[in-house]
Protein backbone atom coordinates (compact mmCIF):
# COMPACT_ATOMS: atom_id res chain seq x y z
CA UNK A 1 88.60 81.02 57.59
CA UNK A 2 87.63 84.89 58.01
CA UNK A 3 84.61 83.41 60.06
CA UNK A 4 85.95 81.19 61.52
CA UNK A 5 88.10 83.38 63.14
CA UNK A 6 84.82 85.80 63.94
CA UNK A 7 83.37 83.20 65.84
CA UNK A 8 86.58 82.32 68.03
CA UNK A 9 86.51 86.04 68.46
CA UNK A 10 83.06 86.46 69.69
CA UNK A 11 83.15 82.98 71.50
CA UNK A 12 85.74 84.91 73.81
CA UNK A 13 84.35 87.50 74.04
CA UNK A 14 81.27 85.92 75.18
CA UNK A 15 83.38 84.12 77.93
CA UNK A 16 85.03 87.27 79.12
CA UNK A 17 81.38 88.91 79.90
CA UNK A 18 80.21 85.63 81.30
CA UNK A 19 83.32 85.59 83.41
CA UNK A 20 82.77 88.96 84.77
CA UNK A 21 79.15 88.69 85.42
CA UNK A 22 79.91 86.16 87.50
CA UNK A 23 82.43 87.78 89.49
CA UNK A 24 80.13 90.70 89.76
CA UNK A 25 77.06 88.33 91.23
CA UNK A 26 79.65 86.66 93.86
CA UNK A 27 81.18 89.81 95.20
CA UNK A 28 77.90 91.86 95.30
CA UNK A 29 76.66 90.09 98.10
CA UNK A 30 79.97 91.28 100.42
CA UNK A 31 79.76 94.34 98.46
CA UNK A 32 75.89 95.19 99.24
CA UNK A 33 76.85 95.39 102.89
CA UNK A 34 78.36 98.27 105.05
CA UNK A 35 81.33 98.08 106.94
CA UNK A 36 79.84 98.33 110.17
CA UNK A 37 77.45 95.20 108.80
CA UNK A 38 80.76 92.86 107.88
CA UNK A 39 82.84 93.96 110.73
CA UNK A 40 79.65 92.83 113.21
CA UNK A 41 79.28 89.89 110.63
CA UNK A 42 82.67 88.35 110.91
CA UNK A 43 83.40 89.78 106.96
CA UNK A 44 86.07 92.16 105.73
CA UNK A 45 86.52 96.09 106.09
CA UNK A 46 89.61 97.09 103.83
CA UNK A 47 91.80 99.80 105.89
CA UNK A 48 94.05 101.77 103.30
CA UNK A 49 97.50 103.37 104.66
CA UNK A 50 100.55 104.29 104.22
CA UNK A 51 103.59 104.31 105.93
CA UNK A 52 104.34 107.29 108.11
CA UNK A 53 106.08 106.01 111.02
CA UNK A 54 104.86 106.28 113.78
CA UNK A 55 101.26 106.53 112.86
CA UNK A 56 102.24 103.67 110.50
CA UNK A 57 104.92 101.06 110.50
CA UNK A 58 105.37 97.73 108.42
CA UNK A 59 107.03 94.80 110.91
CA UNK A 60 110.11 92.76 109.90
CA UNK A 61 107.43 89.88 109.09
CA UNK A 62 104.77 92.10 107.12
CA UNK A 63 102.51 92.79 109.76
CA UNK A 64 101.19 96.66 109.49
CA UNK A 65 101.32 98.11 113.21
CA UNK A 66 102.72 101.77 114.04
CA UNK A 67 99.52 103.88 116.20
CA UNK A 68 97.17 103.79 113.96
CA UNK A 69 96.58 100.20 113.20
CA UNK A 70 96.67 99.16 116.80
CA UNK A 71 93.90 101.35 118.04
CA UNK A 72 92.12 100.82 115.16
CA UNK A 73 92.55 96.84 115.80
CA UNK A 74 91.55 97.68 119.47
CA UNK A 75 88.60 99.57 118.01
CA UNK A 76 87.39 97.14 115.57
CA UNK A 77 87.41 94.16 118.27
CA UNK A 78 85.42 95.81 120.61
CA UNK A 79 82.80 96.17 117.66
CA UNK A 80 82.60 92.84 116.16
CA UNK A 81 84.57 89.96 114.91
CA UNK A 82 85.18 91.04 111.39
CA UNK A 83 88.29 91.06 110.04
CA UNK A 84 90.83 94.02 108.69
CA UNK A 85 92.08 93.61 104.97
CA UNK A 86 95.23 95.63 104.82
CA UNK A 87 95.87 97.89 101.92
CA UNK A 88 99.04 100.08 100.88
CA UNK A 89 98.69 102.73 99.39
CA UNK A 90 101.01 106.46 98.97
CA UNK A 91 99.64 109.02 101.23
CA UNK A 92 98.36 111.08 98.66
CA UNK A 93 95.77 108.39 96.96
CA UNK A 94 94.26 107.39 100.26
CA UNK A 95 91.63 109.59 99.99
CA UNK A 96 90.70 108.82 96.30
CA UNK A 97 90.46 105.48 97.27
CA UNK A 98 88.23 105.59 99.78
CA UNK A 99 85.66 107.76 97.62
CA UNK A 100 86.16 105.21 95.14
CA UNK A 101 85.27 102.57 97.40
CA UNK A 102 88.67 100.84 97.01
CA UNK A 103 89.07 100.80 100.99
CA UNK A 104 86.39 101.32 103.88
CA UNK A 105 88.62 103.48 105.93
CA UNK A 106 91.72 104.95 106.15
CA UNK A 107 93.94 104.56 109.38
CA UNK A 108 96.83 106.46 108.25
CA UNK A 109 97.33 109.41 110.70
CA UNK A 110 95.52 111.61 108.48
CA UNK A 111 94.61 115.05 110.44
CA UNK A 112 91.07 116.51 109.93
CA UNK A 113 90.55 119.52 108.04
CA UNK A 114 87.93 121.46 107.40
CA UNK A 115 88.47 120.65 103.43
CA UNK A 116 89.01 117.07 104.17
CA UNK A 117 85.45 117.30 106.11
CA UNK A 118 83.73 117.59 103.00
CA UNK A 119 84.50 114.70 101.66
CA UNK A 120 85.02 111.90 104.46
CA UNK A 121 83.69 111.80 108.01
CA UNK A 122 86.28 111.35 110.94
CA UNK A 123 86.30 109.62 114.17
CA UNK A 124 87.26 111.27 116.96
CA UNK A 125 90.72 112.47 117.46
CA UNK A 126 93.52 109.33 118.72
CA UNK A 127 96.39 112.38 119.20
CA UNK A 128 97.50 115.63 119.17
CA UNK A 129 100.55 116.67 117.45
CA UNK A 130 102.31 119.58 116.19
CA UNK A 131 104.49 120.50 113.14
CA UNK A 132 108.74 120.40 112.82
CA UNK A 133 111.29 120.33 110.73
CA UNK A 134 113.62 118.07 109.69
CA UNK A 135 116.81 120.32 108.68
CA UNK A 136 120.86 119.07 108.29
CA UNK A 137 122.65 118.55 111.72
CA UNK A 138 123.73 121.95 113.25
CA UNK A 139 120.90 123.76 111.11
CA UNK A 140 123.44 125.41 109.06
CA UNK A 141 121.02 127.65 106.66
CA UNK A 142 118.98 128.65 110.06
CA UNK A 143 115.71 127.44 109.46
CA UNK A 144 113.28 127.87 112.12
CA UNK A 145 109.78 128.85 110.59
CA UNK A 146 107.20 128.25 107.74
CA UNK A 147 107.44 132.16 107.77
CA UNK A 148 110.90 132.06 107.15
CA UNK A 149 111.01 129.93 104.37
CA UNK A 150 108.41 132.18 102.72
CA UNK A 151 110.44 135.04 103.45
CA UNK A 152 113.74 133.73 102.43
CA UNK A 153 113.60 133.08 98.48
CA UNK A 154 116.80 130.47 98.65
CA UNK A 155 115.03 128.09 100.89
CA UNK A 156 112.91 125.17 99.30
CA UNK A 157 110.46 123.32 101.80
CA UNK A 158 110.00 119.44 101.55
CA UNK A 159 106.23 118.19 102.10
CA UNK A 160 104.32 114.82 101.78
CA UNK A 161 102.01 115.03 99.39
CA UNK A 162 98.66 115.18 99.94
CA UNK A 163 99.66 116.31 104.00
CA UNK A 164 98.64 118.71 105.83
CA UNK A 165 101.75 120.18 105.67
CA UNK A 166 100.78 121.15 101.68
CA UNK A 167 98.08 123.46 103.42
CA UNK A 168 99.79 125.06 106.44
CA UNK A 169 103.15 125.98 104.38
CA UNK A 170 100.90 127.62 101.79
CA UNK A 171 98.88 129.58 104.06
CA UNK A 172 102.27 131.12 105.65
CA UNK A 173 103.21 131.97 102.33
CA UNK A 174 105.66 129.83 101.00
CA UNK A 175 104.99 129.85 97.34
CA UNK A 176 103.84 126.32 95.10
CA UNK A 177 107.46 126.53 93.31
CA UNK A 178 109.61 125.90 96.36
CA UNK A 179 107.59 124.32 97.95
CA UNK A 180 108.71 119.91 96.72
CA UNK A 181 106.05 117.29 97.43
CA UNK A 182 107.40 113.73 98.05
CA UNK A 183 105.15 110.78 98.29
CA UNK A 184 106.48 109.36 101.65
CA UNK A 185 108.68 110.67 104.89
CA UNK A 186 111.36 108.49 103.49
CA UNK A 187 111.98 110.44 100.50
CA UNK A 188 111.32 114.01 101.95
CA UNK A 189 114.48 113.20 104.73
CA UNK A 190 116.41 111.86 101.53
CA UNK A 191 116.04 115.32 100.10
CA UNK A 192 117.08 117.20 102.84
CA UNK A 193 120.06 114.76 103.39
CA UNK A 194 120.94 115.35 99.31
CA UNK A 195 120.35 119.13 99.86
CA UNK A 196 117.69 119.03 97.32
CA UNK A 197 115.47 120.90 100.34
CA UNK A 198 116.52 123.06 102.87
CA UNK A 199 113.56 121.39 105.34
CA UNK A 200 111.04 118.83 105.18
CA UNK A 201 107.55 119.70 107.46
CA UNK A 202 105.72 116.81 109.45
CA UNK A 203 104.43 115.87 112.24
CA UNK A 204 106.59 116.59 115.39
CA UNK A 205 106.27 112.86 116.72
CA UNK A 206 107.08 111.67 112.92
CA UNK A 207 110.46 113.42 113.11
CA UNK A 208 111.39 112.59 116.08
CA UNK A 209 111.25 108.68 115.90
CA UNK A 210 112.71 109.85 112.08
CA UNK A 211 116.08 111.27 113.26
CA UNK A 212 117.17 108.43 115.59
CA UNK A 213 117.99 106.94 112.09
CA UNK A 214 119.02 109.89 110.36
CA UNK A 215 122.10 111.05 112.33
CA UNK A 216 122.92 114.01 109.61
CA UNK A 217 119.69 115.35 110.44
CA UNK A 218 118.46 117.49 113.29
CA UNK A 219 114.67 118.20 114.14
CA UNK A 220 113.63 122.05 114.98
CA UNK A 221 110.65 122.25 116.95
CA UNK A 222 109.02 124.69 118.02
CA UNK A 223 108.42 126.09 115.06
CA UNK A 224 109.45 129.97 116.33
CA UNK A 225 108.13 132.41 114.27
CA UNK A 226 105.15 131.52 112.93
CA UNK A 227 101.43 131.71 114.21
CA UNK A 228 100.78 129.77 118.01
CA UNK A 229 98.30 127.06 116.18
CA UNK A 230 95.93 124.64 117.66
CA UNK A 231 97.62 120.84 117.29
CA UNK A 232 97.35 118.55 114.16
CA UNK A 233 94.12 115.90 115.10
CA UNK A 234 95.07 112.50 113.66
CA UNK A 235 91.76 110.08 112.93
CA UNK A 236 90.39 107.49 111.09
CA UNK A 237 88.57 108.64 108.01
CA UNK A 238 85.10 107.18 106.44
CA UNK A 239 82.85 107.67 103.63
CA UNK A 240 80.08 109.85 104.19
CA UNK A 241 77.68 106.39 103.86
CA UNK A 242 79.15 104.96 106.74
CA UNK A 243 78.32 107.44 109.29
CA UNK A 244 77.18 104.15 111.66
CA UNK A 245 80.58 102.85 111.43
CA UNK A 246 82.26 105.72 112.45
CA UNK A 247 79.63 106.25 115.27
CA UNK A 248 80.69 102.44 116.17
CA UNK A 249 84.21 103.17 116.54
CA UNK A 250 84.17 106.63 118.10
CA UNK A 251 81.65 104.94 121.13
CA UNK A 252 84.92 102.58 121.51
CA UNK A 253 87.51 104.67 121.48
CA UNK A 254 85.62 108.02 124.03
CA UNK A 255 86.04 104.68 126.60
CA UNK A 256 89.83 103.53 125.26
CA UNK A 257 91.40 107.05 124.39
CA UNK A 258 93.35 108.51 126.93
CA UNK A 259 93.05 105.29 129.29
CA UNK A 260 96.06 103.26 130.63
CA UNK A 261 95.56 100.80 128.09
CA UNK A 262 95.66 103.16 124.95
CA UNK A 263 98.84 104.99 127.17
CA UNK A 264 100.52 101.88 127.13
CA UNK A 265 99.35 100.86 124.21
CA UNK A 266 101.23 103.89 122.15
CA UNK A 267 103.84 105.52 123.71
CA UNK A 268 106.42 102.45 122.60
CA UNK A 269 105.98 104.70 119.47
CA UNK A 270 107.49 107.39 120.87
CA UNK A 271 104.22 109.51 121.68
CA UNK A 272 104.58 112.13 124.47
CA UNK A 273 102.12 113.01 127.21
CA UNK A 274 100.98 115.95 125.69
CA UNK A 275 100.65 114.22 122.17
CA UNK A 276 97.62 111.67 123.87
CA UNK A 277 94.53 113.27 123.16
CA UNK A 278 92.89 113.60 126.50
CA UNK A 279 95.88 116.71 127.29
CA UNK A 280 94.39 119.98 127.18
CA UNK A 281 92.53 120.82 123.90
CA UNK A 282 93.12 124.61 124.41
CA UNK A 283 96.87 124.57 124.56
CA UNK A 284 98.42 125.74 120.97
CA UNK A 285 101.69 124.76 119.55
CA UNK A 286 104.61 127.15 119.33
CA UNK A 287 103.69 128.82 122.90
């Protein structure tokens, strides 16, 4: 009975390694490829995100749209007939994900940073955008800075995790223990509703489109007080190995950025002028 049982064991087990094997030797083929090689192909390139409205929005019947994903659709038509594979994800795995080969790129409104540099390669810029808060209506604990919450040891600052934000509020000074990360908008602007934070930092054009449907919330922007610094640059992010990609869609968008089309093409969500990336690169925000 004892080996009878050994051999139904090993009889599965046999089948599991088959199975997998198998699965390994069908996807290679797909996997072997880069993304620039499926998109031109007609294959797959998985795009992680997450939402972040209005870099990234999910439609009433699924469909992922916001800015991102419609310039990057623009993009990725104009450089073959492959298809995008949509994948959610919270803001703060994105990047793990893509060095883990999980996604091919990430078209989330992520900014480049010098740290983030290291590890991915960006596209060119598709904005421009500055940092607010998101505070109660009428402001009522007078929060106007990343300097002031730093200097004011009763204030606790909301941030997505994983955002710039995390970076910018730390090198102003406000300490790791008031300083909350959340994993999406949604929950930061829940916080400050609750009072669990006096602020939550994000992008200016986030908060904006935000507090149309937060009426007990108020944005403040400028941010008066702290260092004039150059705008937030939103991109699509790549790994390192697919440089050619990323030299694809960059040729795409320097034609597309800036144009009538792309104008048209983002300001229903709620981007300014100034927040397009072809305004002046010099200009800093909070002057």
């Amino acid at each position: 009975m004892k080996d009878t049982l050994k051999l139904s064991h090993l009889f599965s087990l046999a089948l599991v390694i088959v199975a997998a094997v198998i699965a390994q030797w069908i996807e290679t083929p797909e996997r072997s490829r880069s993304a620039l090689e499926r998109v031109r192909d007609g294959g797959v390139v998985l795009a992680g995100y997450a939402l972040e409205p209005p870099f990234v929005t999910l439609e009433a019947d699924g469909r992922v749209s916001g800015e991102a994903p419609e310039v990057f659709r623009r993009a990725v038509a104009a450089v073959g007939p492959g298809q995008i594979d949509w994948v959610h994800s919270d803001f703060g795995s994105l990047a793990h994900e893509l060095a883990s080969g999980q996604i091919d790129v990430i078209v989330s409104g992520m900014f480049i940073t010098p740290e983030r540099e290291g590890q991915m390669v960006f596209t060119r810029p598709t904005a421009v955008v500055c940092p607010a808060f998101a505070v109660p209506a009428g402001n009522p604990q007078g929060v106007h800075s990343y300097t002031e919450v730093a200097d004011r040891s009763e204030l606790r600052l909301g941030v997505v995790a994983g955002a710039v934000e995390v970076a910018q509020a730390r090198g102003l000074g406000v300490p790791a223990e008031r300083t909350v990360a959340f994993p999406d908008a949604l929950s930061g602007l829940a916080a400050v509703e609750s009072g669990r934070v006096s602020a939550f930092a994000l992008s200016a054009v986030s908060l904006r489109r935000a507090i149309v449907e937060h009426p007990l919330l108020q944005m403040v922007a400028p941010l008066v007080g702290d260092p004039p610094v150059l705008p937030g640059r939103p991109a699509f992010a790549l790994r390192p190995g697919d440089r050619d990609f990323r030299d694809a869609l960059d040729h795409v968008l320097d034609g597309f950025l800036g144009s009538p089309e792309h104008h048209a093409l983002v300001v229903p969500f709620g981007f300014l002028p100034t927040e397009l990336p072809h305004y002046e690169r010099s200009a800093r925000c909070g002057q």
